[in-house]
N, C-alpha and C. Protein backbone atom coordinates (compact mmCIF):
# COMPACT_ATOMS: atom_id res chain seq x y z
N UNK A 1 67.64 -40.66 -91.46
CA UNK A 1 66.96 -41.26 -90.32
C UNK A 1 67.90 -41.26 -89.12
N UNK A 2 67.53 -40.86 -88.07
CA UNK A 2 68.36 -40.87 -87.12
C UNK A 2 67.42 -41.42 -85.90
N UNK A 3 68.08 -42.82 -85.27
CA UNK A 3 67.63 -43.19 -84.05
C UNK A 3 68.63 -43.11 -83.24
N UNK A 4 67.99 -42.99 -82.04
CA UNK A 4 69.32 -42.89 -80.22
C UNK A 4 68.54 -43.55 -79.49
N UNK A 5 69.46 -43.97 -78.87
CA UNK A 5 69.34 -44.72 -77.23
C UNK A 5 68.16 -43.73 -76.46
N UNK A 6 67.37 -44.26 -76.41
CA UNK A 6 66.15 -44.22 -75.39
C UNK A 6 66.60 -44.40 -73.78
N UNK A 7 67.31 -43.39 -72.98
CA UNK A 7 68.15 -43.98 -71.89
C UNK A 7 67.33 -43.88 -70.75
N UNK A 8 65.92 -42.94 -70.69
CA UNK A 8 65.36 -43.41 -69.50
C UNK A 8 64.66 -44.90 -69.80
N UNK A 9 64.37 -45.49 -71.22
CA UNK A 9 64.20 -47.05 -71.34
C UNK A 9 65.24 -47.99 -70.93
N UNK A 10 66.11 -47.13 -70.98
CA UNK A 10 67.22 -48.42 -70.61
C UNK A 10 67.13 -48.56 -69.01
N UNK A 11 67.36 -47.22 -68.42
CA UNK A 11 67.34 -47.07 -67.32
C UNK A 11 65.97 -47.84 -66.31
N UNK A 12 64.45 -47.96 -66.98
CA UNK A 12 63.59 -48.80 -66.90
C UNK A 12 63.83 -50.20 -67.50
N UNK A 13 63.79 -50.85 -68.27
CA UNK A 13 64.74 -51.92 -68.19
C UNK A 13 65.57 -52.56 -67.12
N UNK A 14 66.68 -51.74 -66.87
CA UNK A 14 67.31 -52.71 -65.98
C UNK A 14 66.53 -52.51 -64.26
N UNK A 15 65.81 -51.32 -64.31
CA UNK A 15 65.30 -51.46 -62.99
C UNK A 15 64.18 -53.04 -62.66
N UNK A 16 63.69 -52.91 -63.51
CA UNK A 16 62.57 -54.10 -64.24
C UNK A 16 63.60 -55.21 -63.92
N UNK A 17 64.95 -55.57 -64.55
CA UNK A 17 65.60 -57.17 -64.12
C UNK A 17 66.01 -56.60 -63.05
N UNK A 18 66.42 -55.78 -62.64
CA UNK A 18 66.76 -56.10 -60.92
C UNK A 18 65.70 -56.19 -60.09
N UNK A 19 64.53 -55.76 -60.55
CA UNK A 19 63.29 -56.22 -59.70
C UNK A 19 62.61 -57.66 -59.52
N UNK A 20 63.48 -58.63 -61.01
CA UNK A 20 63.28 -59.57 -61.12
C UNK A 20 61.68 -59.53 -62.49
N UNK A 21 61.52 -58.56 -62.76
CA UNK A 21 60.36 -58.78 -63.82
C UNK A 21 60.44 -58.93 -64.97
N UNK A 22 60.81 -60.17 -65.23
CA UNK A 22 61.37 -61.32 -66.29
C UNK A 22 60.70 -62.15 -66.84
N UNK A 23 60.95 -62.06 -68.09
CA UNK A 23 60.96 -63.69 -68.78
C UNK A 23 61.80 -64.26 -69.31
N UNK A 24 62.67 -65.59 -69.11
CA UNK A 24 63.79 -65.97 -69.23
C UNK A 24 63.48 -66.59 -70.71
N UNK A 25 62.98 -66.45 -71.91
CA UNK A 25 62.15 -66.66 -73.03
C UNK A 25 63.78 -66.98 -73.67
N UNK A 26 62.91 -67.85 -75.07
CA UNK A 26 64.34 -67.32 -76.18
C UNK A 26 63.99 -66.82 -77.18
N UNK A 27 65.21 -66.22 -78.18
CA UNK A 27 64.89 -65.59 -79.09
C UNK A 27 63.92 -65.84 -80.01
N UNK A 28 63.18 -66.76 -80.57
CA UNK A 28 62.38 -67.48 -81.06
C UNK A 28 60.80 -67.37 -80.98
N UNK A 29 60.81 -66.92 -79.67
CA UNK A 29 59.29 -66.48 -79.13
C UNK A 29 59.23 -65.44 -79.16
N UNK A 30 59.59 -64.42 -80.05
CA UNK A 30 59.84 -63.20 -79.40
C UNK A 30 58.08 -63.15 -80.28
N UNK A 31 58.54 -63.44 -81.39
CA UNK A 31 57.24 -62.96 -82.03
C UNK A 31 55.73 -63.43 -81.94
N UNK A 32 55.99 -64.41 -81.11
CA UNK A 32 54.52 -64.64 -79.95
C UNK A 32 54.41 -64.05 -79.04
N UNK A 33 55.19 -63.43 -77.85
CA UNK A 33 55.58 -62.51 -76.90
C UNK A 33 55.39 -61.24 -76.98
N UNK A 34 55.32 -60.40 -78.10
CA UNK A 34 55.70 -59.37 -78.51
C UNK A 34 54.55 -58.77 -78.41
N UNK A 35 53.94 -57.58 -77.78
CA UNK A 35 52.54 -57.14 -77.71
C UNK A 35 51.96 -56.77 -79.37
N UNK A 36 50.89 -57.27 -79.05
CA UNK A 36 50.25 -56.57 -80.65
C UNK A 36 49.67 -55.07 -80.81
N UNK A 37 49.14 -55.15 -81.74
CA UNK A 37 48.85 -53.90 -82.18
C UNK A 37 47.60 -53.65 -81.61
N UNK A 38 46.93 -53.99 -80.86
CA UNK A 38 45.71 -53.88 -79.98
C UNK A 38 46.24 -53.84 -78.60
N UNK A 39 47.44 -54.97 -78.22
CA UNK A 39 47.80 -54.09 -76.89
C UNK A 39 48.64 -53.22 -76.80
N UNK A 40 49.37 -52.60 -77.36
CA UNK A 40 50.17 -51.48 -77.91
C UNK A 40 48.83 -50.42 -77.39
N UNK A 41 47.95 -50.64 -78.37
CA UNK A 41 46.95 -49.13 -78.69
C UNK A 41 46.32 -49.03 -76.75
N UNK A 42 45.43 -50.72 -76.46
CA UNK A 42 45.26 -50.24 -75.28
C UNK A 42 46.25 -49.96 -73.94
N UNK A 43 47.21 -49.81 -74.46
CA UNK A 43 48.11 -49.38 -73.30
C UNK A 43 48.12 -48.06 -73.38
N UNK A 44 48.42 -47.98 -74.53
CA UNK A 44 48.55 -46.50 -75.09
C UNK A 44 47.59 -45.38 -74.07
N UNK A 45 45.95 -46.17 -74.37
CA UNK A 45 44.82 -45.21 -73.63
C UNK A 45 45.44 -45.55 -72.42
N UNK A 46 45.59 -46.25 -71.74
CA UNK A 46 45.40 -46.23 -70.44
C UNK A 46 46.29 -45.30 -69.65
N UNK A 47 47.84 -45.58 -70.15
CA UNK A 47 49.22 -44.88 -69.60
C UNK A 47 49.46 -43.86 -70.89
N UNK A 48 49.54 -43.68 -71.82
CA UNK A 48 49.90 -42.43 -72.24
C UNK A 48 50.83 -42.61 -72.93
N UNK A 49 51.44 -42.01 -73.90
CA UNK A 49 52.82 -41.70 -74.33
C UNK A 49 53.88 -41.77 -73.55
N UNK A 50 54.32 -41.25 -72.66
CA UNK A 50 55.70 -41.19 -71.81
C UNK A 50 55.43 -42.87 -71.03
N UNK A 51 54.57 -43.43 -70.70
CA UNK A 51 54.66 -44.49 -70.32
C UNK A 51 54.93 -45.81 -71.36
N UNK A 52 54.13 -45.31 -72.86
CA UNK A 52 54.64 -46.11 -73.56
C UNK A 52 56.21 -45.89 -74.32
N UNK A 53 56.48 -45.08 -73.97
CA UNK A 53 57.96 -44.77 -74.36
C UNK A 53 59.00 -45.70 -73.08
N UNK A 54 58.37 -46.15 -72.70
CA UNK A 54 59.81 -46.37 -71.87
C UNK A 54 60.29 -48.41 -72.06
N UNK A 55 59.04 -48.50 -72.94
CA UNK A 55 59.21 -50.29 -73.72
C UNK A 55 59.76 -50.05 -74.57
N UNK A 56 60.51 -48.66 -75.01
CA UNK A 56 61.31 -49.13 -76.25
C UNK A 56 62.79 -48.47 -76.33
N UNK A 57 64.15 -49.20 -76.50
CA UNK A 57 65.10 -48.88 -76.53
C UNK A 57 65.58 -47.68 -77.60
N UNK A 58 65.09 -47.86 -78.72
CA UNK A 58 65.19 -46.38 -79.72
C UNK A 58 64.10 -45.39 -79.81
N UNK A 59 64.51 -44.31 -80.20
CA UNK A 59 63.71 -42.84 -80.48
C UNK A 59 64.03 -42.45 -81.67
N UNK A 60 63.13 -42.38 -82.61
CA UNK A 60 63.29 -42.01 -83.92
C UNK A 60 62.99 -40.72 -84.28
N UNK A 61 64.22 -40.05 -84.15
CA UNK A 61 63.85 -38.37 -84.37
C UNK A 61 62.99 -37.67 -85.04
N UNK A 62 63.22 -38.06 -86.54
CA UNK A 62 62.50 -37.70 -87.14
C UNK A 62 60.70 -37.86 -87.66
N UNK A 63 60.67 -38.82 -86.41
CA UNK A 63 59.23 -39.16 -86.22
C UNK A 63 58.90 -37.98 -85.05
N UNK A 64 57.15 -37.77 -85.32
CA UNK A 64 56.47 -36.97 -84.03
C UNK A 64 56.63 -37.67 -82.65
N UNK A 65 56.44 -37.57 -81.41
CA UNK A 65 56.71 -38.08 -80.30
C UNK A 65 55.51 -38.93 -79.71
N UNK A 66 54.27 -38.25 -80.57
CA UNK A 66 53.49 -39.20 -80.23
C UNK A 66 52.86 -40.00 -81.35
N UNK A 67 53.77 -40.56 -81.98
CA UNK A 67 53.39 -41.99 -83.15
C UNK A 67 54.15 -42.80 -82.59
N UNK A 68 53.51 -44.33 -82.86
CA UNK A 68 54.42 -45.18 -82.62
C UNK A 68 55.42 -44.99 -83.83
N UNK A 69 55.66 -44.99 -84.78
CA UNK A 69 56.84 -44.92 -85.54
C UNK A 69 57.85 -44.33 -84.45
N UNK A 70 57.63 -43.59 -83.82
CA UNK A 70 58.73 -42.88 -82.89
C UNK A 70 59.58 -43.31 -81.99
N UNK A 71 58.84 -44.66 -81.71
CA UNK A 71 59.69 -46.13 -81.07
C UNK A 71 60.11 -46.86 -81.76
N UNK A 72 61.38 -47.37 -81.16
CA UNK A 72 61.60 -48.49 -81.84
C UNK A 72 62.70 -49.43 -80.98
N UNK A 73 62.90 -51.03 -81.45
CA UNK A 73 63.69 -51.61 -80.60
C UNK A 73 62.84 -51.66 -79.19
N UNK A 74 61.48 -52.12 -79.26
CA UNK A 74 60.77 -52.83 -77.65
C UNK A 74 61.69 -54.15 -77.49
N UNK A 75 61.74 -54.34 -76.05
CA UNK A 75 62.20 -54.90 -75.06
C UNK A 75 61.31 -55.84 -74.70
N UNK A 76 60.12 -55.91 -73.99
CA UNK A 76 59.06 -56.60 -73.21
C UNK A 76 57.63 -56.29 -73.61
N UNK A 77 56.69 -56.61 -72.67
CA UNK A 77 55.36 -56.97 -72.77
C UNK A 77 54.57 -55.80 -71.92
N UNK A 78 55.04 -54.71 -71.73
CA UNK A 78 54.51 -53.60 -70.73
C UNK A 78 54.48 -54.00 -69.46
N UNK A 79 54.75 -55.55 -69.54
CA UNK A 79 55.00 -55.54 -68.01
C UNK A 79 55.88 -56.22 -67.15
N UNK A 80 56.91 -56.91 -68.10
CA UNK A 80 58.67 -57.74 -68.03
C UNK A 80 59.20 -57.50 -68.99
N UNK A 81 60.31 -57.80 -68.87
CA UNK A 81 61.68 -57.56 -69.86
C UNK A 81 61.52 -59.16 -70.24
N UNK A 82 61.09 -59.32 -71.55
CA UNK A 82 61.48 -60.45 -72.35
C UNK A 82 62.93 -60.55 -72.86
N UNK A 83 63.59 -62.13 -72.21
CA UNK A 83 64.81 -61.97 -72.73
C UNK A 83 64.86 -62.21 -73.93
N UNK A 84 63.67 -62.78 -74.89
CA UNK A 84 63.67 -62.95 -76.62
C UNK A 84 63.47 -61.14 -77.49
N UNK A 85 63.19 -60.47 -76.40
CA UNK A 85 62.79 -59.35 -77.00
C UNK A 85 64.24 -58.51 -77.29
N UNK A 86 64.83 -58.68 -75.81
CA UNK A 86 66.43 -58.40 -75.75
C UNK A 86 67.47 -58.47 -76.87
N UNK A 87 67.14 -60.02 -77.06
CA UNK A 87 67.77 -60.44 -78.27
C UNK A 87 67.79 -60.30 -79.33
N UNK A 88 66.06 -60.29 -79.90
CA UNK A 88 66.01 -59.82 -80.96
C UNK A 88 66.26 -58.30 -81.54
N UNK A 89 65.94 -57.39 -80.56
CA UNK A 89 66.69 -55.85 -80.56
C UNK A 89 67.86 -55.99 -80.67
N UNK A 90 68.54 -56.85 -80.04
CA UNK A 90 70.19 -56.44 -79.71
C UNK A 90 70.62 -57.22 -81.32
N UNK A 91 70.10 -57.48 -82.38
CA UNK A 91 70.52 -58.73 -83.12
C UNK A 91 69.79 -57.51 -84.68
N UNK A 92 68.54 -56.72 -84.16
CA UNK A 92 68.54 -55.50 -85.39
C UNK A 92 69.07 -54.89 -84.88
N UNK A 93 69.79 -53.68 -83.69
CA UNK A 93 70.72 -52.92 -83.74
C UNK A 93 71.53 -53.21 -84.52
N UNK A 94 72.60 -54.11 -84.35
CA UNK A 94 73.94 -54.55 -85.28
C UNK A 94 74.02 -53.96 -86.73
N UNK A 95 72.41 -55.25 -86.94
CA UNK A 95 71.90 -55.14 -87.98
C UNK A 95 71.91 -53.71 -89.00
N UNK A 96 71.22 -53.13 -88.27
CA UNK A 96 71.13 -51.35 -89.00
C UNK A 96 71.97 -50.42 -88.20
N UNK A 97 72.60 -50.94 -87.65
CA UNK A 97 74.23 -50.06 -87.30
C UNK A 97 73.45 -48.78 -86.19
N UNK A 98 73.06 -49.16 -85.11
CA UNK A 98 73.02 -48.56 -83.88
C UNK A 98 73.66 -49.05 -82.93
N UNK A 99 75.25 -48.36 -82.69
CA UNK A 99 75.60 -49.28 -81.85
C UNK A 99 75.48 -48.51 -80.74
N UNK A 100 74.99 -47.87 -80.14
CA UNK A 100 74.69 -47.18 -78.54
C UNK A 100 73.39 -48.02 -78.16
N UNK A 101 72.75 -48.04 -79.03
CA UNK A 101 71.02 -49.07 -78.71
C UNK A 101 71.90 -50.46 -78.46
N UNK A 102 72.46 -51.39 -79.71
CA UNK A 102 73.06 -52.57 -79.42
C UNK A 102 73.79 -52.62 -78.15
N UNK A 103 74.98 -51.75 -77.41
CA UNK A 103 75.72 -51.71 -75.97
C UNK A 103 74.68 -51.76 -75.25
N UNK A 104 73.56 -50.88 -75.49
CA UNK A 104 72.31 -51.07 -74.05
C UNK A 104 71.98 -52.39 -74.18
N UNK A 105 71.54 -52.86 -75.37
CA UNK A 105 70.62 -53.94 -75.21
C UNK A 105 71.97 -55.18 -74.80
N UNK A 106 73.10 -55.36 -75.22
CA UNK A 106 74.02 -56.21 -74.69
C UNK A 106 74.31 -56.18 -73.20
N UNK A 107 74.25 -55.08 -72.71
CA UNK A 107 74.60 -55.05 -71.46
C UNK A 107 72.83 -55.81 -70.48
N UNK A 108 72.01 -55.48 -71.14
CA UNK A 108 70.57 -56.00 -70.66
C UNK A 108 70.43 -57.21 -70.66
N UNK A 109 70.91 -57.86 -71.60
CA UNK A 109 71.49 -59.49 -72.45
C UNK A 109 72.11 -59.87 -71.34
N UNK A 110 73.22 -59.13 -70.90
CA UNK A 110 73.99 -59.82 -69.63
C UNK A 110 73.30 -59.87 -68.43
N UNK A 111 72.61 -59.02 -68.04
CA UNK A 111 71.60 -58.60 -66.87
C UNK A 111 70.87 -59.87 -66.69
N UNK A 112 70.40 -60.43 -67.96
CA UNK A 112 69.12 -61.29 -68.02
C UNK A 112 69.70 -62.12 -67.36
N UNK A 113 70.79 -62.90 -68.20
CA UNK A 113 71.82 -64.03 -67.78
C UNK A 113 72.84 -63.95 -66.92
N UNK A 114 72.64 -63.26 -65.75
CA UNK A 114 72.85 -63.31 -64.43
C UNK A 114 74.70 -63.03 -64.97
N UNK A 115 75.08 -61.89 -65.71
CA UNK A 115 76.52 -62.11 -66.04
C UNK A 115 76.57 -60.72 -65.28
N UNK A 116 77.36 -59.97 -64.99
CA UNK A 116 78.17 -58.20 -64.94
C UNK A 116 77.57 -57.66 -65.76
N UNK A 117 77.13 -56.13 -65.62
CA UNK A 117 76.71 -55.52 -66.63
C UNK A 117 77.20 -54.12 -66.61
């Protein structure tokens, strides 16, 4: 299995907190926060693949490009950067040993919380 850094997601991401399109959430909510599987699908119709690719920090190679299996590590709600979403990505990176996804999502972690990034 091989996942990588999704870097035009990252690169969306932080454009998103410097735009200020936030939720200052905690880790805890992520899984009330977290779009479901009905808004996943209708996003899907509306924007497409390349638009739903850019809510998620990993790319799973060995998945087709257009399954969701092919994402992985979402961030937000299609339409802010949840900082519970942050967390909880940055907390399974570690977890399953991606550490180029974990540096993005830490450095996003700092973004949220107004630190250097």
């Amino acid at each position: 299995m091989t996942v990588k850094l999704n870097e035009k997601a990252f690169e969306h991401a932080k454009y998103l907190i410097n735009k200020g399109q936030t939720v200052k959430d905690v880790r805890d909510d992520w899984s009330e926060h977290a779009p479901t599987a009905a808004e996943q699908n209708a996003y899907l119709d509306k924007h497409g693949w390349s638009d739903y690719s850019l809510w998620f920090l990993g790319i799973h190679s060995d998945m087709d490009e257009e399954t969701k299996g092919h994402y992985e590590f979402p961030y937000g709600d299609f339409r802010r950067v949840h900082r519970c979403g942050v967390i909880s990505a940055e907390s399974r990176a570690a977890q399953y040993d991606h550490p180029d996804i974990q540096n993005a999502l830490e450095k996003l972690h700092e973004l949220l919380d107004g630190e250097h990034a």
